[in-house]
C-alpha atoms as a PDB file:
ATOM      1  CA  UNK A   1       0.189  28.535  57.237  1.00  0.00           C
ATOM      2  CA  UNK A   2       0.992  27.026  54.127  1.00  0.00           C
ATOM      3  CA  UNK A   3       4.977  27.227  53.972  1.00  0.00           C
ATOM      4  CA  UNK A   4       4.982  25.515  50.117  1.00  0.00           C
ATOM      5  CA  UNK A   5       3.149  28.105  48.836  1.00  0.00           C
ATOM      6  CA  UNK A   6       4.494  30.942  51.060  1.00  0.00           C
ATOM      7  CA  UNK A   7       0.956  31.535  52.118  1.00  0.00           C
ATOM      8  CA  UNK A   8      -0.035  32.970  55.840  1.00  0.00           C
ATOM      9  CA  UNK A   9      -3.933  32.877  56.524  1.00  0.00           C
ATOM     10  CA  UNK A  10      -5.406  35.224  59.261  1.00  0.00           C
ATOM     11  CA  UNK A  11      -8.390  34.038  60.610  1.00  0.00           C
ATOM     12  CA  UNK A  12      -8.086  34.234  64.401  1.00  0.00           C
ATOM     13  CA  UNK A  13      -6.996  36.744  66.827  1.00  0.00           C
ATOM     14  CA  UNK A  14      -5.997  36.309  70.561  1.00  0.00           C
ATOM     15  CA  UNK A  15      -8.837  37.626  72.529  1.00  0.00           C
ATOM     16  CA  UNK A  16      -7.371  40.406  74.698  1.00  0.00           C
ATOM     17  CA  UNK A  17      -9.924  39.740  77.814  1.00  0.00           C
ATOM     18  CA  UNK A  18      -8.318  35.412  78.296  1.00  0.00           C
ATOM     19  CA  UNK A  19      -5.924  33.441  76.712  1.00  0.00           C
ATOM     20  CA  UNK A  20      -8.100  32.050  73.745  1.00  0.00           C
ATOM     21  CA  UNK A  21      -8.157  32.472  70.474  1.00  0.00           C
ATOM     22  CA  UNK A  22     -11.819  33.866  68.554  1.00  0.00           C
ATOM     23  CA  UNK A  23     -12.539  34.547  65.026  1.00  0.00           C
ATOM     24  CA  UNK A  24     -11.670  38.037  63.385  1.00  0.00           C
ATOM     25  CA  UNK A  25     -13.896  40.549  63.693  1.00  0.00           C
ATOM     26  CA  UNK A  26     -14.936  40.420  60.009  1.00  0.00           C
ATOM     27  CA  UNK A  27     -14.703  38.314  56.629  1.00  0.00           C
ATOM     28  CA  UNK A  28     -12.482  40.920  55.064  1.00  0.00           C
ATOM     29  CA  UNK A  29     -10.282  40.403  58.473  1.00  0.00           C
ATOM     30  CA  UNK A  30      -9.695  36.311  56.995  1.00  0.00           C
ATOM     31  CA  UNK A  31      -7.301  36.776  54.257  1.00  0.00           C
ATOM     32  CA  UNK A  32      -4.046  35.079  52.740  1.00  0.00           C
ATOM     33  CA  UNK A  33      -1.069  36.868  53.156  1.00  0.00           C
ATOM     34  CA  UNK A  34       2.165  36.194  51.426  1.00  0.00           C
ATOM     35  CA  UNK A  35       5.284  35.565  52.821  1.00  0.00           C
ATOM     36  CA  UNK A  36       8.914  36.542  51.614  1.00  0.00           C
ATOM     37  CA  UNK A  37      11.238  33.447  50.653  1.00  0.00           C
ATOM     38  CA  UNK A  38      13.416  34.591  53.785  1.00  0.00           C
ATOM     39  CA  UNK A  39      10.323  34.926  56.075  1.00  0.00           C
ATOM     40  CA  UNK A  40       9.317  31.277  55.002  1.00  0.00           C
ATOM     41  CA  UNK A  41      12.994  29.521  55.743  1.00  0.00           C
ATOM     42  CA  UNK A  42      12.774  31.432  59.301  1.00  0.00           C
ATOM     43  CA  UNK A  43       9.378  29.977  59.952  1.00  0.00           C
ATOM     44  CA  UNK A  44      10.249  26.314  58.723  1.00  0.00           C
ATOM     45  CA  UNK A  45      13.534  26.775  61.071  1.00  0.00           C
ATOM     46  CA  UNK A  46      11.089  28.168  64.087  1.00  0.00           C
ATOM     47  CA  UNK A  47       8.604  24.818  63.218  1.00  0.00           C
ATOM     48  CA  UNK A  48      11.556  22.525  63.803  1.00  0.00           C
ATOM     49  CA  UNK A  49      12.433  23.898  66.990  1.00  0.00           C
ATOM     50  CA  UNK A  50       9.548  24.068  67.891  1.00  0.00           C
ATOM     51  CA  UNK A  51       8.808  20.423  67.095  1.00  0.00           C
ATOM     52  CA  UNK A  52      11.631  19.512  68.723  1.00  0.00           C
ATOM     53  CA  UNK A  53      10.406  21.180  71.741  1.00  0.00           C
ATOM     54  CA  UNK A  54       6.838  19.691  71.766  1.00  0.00           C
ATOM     55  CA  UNK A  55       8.121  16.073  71.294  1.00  0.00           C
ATOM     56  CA  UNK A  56      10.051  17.453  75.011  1.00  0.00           C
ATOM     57  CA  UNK A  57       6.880  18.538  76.500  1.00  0.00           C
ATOM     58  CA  UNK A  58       5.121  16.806  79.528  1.00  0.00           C
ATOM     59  CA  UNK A  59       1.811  18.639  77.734  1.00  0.00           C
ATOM     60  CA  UNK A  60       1.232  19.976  74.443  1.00  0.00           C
ATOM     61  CA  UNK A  61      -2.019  21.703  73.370  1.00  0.00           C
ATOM     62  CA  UNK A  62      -2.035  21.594  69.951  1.00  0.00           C
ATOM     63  CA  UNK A  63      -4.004  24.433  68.446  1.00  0.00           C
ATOM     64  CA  UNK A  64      -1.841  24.572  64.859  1.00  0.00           C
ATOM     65  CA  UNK A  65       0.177  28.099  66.482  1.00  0.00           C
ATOM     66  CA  UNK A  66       2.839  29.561  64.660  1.00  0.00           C
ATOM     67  CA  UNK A  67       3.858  30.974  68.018  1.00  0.00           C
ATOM     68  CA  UNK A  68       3.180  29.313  71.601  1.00  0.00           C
ATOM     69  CA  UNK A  69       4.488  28.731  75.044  1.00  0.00           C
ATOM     70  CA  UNK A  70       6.552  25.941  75.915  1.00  0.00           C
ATOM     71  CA  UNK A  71       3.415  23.828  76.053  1.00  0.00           C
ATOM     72  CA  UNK A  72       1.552  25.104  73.436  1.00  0.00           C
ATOM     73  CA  UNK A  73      -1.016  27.531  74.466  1.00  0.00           C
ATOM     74  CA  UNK A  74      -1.959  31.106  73.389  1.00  0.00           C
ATOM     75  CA  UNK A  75       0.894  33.544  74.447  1.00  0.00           C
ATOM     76  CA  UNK A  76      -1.051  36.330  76.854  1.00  0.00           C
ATOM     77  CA  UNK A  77      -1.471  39.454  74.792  1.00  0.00           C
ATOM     78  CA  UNK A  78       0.423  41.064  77.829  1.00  0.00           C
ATOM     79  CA  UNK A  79       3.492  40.002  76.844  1.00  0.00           C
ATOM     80  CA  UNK A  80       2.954  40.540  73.395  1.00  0.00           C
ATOM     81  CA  UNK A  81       2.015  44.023  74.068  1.00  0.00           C
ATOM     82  CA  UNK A  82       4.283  44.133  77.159  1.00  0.00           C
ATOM     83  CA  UNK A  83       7.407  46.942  77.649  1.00  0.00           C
ATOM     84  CA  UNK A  84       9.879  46.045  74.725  1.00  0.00           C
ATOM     85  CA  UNK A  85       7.013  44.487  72.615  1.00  0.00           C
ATOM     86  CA  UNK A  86       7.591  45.274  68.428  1.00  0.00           C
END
């Protein structure tokens, strides 16, 4: 994610048999998306928090996620898919 530019780059997907992360399927599935100005000042509020909470953590996993648990792993694609899931 490139928050200066407003840029989002897909390239990996969580894999919906663990909690890892593997490559999209294809090349044309790796692409730069563009953010909104208002999108980009939620995700540099969401980095500082979430800073915040890795200098906290006991462990942190640092795999560069926009979106993690509390110690910086993969969230399970059953929650994200879960009952009340967007």
């Amino acid at each position: 994610m490139d928050l200066d530019s407003g840029l989002l780059r897909l390239s990996k997907q969580l894999d919906p048999l663990g909690p890892d992360l593997k490559n999209v399927k294809s090349e044309a599935g790796q692409r730069w998306l563009p953010l909104p100005p208002v999108i980009v000042d939620m995700l540099r509020e969401h980095r500082r928090r979430q800073d915040e909470q890795r200098a906290r953590a006991d462990v942190w996993e640092d795999r560069d996620l926009i979106f993690a648990t509390r110690n910086g792993r993969p969230i399970s694609s059953a929650i994200c898919s879960g009952p009340g899931a967007a």
